[in-house]
C-alpha atoms as a PDB file:
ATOM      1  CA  UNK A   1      28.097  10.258  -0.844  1.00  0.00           C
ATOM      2  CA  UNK A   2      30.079  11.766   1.986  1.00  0.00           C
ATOM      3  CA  UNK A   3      32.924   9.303   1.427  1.00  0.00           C
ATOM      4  CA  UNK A   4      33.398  10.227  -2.118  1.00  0.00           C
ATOM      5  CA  UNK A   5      33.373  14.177  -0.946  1.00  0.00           C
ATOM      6  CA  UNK A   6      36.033  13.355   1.248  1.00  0.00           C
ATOM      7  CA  UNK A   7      38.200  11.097  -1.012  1.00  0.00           C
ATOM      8  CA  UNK A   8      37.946  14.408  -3.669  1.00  0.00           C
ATOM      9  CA  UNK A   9      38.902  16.617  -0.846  1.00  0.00           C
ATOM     10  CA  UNK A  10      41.269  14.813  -0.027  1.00  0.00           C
ATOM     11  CA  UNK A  11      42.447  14.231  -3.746  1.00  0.00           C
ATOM     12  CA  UNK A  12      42.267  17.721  -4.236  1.00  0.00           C
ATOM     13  CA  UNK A  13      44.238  18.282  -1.233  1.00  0.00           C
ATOM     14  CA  UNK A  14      47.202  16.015  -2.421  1.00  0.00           C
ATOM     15  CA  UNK A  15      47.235  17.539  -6.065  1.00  0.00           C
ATOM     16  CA  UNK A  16      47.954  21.372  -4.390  1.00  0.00           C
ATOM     17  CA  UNK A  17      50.619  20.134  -1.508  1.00  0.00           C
ATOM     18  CA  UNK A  18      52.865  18.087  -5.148  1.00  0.00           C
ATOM     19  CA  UNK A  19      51.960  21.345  -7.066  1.00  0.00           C
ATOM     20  CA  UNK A  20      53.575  23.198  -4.324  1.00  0.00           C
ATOM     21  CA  UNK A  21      56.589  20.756  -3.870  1.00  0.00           C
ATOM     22  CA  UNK A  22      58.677  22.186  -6.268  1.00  0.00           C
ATOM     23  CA  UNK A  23      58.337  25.479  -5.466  1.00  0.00           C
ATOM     24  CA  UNK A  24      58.623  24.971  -1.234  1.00  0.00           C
ATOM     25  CA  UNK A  25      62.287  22.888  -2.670  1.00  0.00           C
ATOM     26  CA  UNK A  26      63.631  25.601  -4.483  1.00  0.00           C
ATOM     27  CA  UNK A  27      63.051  27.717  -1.547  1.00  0.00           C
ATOM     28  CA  UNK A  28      64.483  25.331   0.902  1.00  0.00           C
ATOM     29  CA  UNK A  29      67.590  24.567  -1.338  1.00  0.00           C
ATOM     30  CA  UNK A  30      68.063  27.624  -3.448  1.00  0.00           C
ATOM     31  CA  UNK A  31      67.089  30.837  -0.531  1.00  0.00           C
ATOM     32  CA  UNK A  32      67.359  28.914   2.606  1.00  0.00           C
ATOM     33  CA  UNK A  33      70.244  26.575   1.810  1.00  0.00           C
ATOM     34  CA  UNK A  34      72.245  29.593   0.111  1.00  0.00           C
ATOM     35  CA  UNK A  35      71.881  31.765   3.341  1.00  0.00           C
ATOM     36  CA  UNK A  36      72.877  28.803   5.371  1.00  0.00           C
ATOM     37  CA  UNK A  37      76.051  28.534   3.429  1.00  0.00           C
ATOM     38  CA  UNK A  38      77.077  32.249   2.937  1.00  0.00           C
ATOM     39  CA  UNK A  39      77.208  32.346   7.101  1.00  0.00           C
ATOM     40  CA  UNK A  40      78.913  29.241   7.006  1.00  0.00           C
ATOM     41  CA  UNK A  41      81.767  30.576   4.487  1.00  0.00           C
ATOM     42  CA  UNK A  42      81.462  34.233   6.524  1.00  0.00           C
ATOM     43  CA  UNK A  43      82.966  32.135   9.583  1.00  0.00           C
ATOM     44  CA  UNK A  44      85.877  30.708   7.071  1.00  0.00           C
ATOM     45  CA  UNK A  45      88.971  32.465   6.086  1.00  0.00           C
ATOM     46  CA  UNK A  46      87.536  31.691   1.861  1.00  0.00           C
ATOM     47  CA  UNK A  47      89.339  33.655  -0.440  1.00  0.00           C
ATOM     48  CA  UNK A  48      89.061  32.170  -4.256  1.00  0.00           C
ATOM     49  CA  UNK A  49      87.319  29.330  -3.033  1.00  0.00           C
ATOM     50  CA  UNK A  50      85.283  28.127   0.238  1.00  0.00           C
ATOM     51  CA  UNK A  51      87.699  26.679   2.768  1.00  0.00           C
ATOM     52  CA  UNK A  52      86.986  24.123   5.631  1.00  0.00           C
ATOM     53  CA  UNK A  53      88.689  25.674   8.940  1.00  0.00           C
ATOM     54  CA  UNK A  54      86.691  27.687  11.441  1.00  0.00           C
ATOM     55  CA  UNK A  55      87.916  31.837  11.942  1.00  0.00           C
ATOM     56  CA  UNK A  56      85.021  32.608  14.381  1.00  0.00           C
ATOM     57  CA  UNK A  57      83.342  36.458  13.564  1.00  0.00           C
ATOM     58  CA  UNK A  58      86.992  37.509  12.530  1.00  0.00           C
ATOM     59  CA  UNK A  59      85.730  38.306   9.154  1.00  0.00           C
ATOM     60  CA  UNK A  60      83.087  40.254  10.615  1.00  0.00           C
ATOM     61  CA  UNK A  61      86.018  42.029  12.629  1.00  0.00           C
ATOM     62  CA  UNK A  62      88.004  42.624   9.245  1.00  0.00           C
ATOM     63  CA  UNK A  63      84.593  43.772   7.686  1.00  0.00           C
ATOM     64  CA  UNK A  64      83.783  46.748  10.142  1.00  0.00           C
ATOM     65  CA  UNK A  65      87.938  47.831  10.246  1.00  0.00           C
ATOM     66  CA  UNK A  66      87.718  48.309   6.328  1.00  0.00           C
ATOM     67  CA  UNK A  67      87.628  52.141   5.814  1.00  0.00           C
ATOM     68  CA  UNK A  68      85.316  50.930   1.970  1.00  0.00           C
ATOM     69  CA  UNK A  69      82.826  49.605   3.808  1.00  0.00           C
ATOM     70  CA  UNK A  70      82.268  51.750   6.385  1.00  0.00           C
ATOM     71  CA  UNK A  71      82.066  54.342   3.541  1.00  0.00           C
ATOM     72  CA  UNK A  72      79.529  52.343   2.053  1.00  0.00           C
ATOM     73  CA  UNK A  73      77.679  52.312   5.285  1.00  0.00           C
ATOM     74  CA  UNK A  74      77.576  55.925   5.611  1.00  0.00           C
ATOM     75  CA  UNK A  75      76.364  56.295   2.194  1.00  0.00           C
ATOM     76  CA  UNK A  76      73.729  53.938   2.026  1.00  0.00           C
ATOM     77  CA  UNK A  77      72.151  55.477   5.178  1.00  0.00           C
ATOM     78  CA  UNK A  78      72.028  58.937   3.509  1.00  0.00           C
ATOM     79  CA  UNK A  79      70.510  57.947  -0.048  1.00  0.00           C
ATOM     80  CA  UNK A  80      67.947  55.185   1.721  1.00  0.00           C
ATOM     81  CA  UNK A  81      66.620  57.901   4.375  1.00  0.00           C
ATOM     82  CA  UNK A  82      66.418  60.521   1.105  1.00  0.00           C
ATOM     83  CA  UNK A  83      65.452  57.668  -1.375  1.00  0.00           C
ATOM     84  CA  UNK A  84      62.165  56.192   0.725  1.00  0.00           C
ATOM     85  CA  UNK A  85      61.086  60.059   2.000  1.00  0.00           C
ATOM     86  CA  UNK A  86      60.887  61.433  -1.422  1.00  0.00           C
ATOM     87  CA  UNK A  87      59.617  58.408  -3.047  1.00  0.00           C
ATOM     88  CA  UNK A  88      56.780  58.053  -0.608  1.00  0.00           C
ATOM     89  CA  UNK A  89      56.260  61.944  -0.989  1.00  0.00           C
ATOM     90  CA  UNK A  90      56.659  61.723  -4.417  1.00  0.00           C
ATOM     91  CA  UNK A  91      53.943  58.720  -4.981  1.00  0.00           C
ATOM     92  CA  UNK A  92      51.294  60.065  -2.651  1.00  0.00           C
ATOM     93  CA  UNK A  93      51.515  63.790  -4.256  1.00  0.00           C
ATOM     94  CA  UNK A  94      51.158  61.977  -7.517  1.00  0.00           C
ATOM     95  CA  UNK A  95      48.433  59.474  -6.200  1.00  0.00           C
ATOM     96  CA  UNK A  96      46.427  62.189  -4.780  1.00  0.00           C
ATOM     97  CA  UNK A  97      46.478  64.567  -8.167  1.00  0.00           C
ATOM     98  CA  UNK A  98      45.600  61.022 -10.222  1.00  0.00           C
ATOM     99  CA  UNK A  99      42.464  60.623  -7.965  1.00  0.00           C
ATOM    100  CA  UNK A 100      41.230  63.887  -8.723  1.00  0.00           C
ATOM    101  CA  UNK A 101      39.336  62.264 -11.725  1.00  0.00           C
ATOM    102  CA  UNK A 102      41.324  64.226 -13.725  1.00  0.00           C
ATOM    103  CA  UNK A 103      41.529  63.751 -17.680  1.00  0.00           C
ATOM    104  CA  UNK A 104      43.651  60.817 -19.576  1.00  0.00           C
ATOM    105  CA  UNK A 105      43.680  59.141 -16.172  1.00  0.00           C
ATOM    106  CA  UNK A 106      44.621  55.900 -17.608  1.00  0.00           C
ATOM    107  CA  UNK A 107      47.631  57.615 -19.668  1.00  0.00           C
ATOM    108  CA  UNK A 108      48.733  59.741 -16.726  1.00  0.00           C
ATOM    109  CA  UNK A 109      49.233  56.532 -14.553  1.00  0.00           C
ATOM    110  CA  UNK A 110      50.991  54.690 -17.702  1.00  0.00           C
ATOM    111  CA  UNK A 111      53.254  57.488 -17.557  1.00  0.00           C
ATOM    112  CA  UNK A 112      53.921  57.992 -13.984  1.00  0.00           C
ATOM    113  CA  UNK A 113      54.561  53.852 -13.605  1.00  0.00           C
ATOM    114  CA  UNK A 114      56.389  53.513 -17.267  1.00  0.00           C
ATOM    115  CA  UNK A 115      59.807  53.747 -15.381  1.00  0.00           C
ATOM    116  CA  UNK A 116      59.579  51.210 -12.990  1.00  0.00           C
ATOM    117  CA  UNK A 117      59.189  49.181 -15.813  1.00  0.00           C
ATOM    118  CA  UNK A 118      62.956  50.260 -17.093  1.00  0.00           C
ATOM    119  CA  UNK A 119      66.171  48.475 -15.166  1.00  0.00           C
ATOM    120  CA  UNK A 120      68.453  50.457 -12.932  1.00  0.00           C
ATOM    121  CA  UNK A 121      70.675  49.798 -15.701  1.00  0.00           C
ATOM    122  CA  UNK A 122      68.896  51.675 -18.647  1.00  0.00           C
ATOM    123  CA  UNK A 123      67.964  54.188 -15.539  1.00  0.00           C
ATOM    124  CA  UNK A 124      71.422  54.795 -14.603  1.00  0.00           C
ATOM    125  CA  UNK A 125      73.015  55.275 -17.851  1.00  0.00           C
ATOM    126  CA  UNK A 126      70.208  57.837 -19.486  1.00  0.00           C
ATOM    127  CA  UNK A 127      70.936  60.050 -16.035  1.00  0.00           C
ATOM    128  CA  UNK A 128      74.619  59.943 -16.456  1.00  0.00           C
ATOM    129  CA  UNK A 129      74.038  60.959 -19.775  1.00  0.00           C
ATOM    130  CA  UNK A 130      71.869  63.878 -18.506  1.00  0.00           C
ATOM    131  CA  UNK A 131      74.078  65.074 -15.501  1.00  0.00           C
ATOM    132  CA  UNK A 132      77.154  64.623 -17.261  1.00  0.00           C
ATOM    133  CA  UNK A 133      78.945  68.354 -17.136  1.00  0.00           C
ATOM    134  CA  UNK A 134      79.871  67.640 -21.055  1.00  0.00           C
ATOM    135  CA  UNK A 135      77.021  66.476 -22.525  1.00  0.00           C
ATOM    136  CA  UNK A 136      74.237  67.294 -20.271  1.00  0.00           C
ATOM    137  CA  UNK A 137      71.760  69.728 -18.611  1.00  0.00           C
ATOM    138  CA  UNK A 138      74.862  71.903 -17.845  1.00  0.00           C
ATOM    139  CA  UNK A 139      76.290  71.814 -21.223  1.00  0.00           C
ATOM    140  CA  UNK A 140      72.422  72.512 -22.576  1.00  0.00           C
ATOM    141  CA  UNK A 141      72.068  75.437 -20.431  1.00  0.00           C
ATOM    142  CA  UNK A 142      75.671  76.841 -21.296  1.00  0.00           C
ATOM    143  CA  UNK A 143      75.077  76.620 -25.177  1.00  0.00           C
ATOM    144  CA  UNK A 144      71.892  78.965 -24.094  1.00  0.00           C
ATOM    145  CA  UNK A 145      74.047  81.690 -23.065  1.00  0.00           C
ATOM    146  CA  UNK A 146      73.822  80.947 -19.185  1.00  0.00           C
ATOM    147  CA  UNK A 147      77.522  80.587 -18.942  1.00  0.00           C
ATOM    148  CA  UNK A 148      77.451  80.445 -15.225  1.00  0.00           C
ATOM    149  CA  UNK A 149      75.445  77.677 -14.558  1.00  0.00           C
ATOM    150  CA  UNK A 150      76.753  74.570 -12.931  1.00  0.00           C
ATOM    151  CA  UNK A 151      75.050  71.047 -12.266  1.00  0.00           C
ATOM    152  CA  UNK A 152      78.019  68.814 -12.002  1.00  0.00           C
ATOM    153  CA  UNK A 153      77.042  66.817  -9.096  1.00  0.00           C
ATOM    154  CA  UNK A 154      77.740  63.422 -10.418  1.00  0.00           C
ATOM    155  CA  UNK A 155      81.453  64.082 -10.623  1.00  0.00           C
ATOM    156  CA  UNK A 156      81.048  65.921  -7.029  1.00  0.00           C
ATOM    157  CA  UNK A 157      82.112  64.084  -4.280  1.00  0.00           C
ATOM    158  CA  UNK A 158      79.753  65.626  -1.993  1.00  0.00           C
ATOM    159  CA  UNK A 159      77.235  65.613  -4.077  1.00  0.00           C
ATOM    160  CA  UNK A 160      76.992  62.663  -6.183  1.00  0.00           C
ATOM    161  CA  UNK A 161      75.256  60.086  -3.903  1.00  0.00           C
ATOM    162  CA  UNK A 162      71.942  62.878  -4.792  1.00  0.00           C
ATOM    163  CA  UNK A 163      72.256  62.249  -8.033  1.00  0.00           C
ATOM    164  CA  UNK A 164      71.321  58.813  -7.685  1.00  0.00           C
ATOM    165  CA  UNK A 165      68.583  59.357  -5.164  1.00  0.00           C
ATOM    166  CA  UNK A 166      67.483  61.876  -7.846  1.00  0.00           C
ATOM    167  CA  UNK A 167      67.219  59.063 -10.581  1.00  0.00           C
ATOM    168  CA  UNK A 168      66.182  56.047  -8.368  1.00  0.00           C
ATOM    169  CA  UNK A 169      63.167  58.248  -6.990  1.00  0.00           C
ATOM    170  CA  UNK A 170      62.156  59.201 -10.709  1.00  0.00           C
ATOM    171  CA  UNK A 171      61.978  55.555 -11.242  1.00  0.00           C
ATOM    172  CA  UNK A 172      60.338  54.100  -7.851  1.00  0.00           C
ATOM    173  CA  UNK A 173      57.729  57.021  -7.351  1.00  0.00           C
ATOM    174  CA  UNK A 174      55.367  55.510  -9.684  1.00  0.00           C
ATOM    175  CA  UNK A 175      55.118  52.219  -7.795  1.00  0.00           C
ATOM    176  CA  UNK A 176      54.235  54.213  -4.371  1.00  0.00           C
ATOM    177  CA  UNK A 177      51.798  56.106  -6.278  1.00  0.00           C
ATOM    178  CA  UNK A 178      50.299  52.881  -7.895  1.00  0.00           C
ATOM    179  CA  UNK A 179      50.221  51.474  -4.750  1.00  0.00           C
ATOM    180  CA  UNK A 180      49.015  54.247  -2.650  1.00  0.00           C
ATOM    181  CA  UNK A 181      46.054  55.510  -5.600  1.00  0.00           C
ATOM    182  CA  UNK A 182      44.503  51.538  -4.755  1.00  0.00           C
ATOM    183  CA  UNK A 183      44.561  52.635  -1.148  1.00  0.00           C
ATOM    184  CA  UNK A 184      42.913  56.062  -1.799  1.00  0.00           C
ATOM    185  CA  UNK A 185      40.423  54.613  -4.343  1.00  0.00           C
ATOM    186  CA  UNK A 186      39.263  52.179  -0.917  1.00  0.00           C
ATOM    187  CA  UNK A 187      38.535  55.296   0.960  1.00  0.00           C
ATOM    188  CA  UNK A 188      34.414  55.551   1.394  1.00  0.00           C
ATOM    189  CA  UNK A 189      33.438  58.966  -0.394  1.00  0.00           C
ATOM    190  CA  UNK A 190      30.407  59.176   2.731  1.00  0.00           C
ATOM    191  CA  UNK A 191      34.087  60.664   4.556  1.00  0.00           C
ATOM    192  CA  UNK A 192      34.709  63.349   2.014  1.00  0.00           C
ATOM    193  CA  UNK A 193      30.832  64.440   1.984  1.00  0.00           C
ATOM    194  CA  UNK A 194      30.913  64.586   5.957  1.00  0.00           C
ATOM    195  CA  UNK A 195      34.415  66.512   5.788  1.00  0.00           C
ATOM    196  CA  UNK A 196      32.826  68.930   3.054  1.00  0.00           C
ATOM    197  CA  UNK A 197      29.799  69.335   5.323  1.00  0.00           C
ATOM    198  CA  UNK A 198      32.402  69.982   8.722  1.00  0.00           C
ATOM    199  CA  UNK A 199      34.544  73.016   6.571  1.00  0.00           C
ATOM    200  CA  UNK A 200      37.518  70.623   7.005  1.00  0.00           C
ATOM    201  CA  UNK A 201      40.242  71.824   4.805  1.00  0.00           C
ATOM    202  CA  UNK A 202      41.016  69.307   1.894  1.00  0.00           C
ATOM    203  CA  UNK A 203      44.603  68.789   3.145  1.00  0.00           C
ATOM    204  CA  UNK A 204      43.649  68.472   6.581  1.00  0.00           C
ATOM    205  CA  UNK A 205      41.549  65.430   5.426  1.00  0.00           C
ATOM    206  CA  UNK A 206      44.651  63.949   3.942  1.00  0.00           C
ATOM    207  CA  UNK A 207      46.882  64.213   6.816  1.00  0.00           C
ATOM    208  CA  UNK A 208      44.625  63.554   9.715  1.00  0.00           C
ATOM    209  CA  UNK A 209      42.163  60.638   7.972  1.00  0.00           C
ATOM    210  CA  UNK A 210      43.534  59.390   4.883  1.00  0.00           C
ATOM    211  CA  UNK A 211      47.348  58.894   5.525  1.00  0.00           C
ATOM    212  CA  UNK A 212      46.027  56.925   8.827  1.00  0.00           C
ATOM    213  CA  UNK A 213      44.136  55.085   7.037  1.00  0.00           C
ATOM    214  CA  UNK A 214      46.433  54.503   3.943  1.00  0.00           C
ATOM    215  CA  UNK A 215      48.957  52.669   6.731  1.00  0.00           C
ATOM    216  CA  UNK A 216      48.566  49.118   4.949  1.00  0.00           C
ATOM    217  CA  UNK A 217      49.866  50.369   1.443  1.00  0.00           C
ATOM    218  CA  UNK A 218      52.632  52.503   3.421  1.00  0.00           C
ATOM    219  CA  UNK A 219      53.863  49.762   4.754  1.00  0.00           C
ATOM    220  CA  UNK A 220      54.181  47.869   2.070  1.00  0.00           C
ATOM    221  CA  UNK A 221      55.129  50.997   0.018  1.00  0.00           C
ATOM    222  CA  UNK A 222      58.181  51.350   2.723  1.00  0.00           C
ATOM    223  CA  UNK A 223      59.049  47.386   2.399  1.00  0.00           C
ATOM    224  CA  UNK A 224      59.723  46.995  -1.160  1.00  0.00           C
ATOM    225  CA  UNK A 225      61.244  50.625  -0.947  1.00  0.00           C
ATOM    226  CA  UNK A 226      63.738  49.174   1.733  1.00  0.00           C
ATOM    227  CA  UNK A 227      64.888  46.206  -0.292  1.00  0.00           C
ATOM    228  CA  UNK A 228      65.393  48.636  -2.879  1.00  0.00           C
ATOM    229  CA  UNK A 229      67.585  50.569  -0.958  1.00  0.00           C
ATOM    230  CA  UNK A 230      69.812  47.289   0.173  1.00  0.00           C
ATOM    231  CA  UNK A 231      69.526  45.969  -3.212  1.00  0.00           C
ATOM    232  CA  UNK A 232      71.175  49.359  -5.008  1.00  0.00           C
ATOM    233  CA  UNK A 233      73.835  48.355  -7.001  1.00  0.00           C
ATOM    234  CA  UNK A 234      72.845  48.632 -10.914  1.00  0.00           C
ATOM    235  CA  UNK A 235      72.153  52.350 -11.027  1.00  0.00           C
ATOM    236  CA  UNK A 236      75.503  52.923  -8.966  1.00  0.00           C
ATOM    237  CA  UNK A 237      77.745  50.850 -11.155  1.00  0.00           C
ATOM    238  CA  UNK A 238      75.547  52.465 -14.355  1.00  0.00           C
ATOM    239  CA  UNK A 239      75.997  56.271 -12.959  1.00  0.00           C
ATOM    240  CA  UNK A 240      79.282  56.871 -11.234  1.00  0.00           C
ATOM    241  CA  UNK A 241      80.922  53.292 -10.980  1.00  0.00           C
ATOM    242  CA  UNK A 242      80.889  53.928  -6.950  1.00  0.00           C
ATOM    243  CA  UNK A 243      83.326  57.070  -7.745  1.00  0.00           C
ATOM    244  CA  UNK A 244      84.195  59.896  -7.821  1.00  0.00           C
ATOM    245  CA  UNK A 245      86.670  57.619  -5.606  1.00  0.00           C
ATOM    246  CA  UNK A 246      84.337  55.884  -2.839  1.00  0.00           C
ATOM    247  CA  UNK A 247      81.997  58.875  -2.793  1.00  0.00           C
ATOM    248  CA  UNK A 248      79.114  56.342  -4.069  1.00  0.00           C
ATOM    249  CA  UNK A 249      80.272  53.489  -2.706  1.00  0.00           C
ATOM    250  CA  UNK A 250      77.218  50.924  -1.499  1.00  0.00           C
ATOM    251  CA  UNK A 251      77.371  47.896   0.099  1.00  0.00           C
ATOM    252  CA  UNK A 252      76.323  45.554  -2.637  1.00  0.00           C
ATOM    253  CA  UNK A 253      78.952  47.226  -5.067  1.00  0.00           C
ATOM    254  CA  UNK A 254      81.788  46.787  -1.856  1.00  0.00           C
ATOM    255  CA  UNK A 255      80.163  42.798  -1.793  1.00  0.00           C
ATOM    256  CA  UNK A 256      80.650  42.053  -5.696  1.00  0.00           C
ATOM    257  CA  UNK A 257      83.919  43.860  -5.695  1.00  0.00           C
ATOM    258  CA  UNK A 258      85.654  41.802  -3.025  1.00  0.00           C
ATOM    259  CA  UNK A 259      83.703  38.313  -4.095  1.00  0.00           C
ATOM    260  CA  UNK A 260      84.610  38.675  -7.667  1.00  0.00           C
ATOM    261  CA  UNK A 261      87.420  41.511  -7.890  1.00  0.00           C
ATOM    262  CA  UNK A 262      89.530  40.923  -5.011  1.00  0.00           C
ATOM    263  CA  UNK A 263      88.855  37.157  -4.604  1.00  0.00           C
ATOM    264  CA  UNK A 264      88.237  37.643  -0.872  1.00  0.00           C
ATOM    265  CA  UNK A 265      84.745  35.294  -0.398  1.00  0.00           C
ATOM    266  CA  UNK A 266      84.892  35.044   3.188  1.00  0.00           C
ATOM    267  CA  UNK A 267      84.499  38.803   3.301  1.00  0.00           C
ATOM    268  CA  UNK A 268      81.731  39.251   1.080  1.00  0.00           C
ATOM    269  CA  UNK A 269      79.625  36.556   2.567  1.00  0.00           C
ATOM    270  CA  UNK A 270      80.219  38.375   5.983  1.00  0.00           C
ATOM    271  CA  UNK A 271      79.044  41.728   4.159  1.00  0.00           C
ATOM    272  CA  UNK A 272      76.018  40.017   2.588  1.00  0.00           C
ATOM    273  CA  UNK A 273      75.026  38.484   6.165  1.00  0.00           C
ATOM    274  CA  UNK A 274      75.313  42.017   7.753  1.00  0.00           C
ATOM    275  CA  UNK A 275      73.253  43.229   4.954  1.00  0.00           C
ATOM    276  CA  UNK A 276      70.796  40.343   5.213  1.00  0.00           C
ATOM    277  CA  UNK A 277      70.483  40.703   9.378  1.00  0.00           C
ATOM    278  CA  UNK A 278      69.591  44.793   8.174  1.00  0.00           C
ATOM    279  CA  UNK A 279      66.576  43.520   6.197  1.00  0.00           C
ATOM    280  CA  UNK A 280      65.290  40.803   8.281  1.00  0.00           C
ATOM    281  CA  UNK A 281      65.831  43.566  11.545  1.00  0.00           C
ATOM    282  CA  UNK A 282      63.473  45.933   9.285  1.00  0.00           C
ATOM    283  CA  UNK A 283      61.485  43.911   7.756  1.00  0.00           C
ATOM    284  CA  UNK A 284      59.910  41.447   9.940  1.00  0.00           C
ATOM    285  CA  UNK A 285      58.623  44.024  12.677  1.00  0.00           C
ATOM    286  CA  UNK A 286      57.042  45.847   9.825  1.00  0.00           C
ATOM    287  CA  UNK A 287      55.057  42.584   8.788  1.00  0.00           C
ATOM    288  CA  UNK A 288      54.548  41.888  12.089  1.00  0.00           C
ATOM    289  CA  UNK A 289      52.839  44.826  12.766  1.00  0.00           C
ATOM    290  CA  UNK A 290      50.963  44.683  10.106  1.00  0.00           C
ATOM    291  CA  UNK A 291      49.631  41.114  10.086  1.00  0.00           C
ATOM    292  CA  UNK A 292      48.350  42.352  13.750  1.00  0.00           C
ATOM    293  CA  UNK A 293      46.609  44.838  13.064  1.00  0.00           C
ATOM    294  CA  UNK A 294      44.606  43.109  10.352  1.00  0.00           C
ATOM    295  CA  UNK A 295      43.699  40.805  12.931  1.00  0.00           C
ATOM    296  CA  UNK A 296      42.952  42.991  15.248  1.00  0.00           C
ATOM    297  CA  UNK A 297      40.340  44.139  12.439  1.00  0.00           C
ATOM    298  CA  UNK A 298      39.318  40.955  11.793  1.00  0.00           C
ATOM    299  CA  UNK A 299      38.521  40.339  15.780  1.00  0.00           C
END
């Protein structure tokens, strides 16, 4: 009897590891085996096509000397510190009111998540259409009679990278909140009865016990925000195009410009291994932490 256990363990054993196989290949040859190659072209002087000789980091050189992408640079760090504030802001105002048990819940949270379900694409092009001085808000508010009024940030210079944090937080804030309402929906309601009993102000509660304790779905809230952030190219090329001039410029935009546009491969795959060491520098801490503190809970 305990032999034939064994043998169906150990059957059942075998049939997981082959229905894994395919999946553990494609991430060997398809992730893995692509990142191994981009930093092997990012140390070639590629242009059209790969190329065989050996360059050293001098594409990395040429990458941090190009005015573009040091532009790029400097934008991305302003709309991904503004992007993940006010979408975790954003979500946990709008978990927070959803957990009040208040009316249509179920409709209010289709709502509030119904534009993460919409691409960057469809996302960038109805905001363009609503920020465009012509046609939009500004050209609404004129026809009203207020002649004086002026939202033409999208063809600002030093304004339009806010115009896409604007859009790109309508559409992320719903997954924080989604995320954030299961972590508020785990909290034990003994800790609002003892809080109500103590006179603790309501938003005390929220800052001092439930944000600590919410640090699991922040994290992971801040995670997916982050690849968000490196990942930002759709709503960019759907908004502004990267204009007015470089004024919106983003890395991933500067990456498929120069490996499609300009033909220059060796550069791009140096950008997208500078944007891939960003990630794995953020990243992996942030999972790190986190996998030790749940078993640190655990213990």
């Amino acid at each position: 009897m305990a032999s034939m256990i064994r043998r169906s363990g150990a059957a059942t054993s075998v049939a997981a590891y082959a229905a894994l196989a395919p999946m553990a290949v494609t991430v060997l040859l398809c992730y893995l085996g692509t990142m191994v190659w981009t930093a092997r072209v990012s140390t070639t002087s590629a242009r059209t096509f790969p190329a065989d000789d050996f360059v050293g980091l001098a594409q990395y050189v040429k990458l941090f000397d190009n005015d573009r992408w040091l532009v790029s640079l400097h934008n991305i760090g302003i709309y991904g510190g503004l992007f993940i504030a006010a979408s975790l802001v954003a979500g946990f105002l709008l978990a927070v009111f959803i957990d009040q048990k208040v009316m249509a819940e179920g409709v209010l949270r289709t709502v509030f998540l119904y534009p993460y379900a919409m691409s960057f694409v469809a996302t960038g092009l109805v905001w363009q259409w609503m920020l465009n001085p012509e046609l939009g808000l500004q050209a609404v508010l004129q026809q009203w009679g207020f002649s004086g009024a002026r939202f033409d940030w999208i063809v600002d210079q030093d304004m339009v990278i806010y115009t896409v944090v604007i859009a790109t937080v309508w559409q992320a804030a719903g997954l924080v909140m989604a995320l954030l309402l299961s972590g508020l929906r785990g909290i034990d309601e003994e800790i609002w009865k003892a809080a109500r009993i103590d006179g603790i102000p309501r938003w005390r509660v929220y800052v001092s016990i439930v944000l600590p304790m919410l640090g699991p779905s922040l994290s992971t809230a801040f995670v997916l925000l982050f690849v968000m952030v490196v990942k930002l190219f759709d709503a960019v090329v759907a908004m502004t195009q990267g204009g007015p001039g470089t004024a919106s410029e983003v890395p991933a935009k500067f990456i498929m410009d120069y490996l499609f546009g300009r033909a220059n491969l060796g550069l791009a795959s140096a950008a997208s291994i500078v944007l891939l060491l960003t990630v794995l520098a953020i990243v992996a801490p942030v999972y790190y932490a986190k996998n030790r503190a749940g078993r640190r809970m655990e213990a």
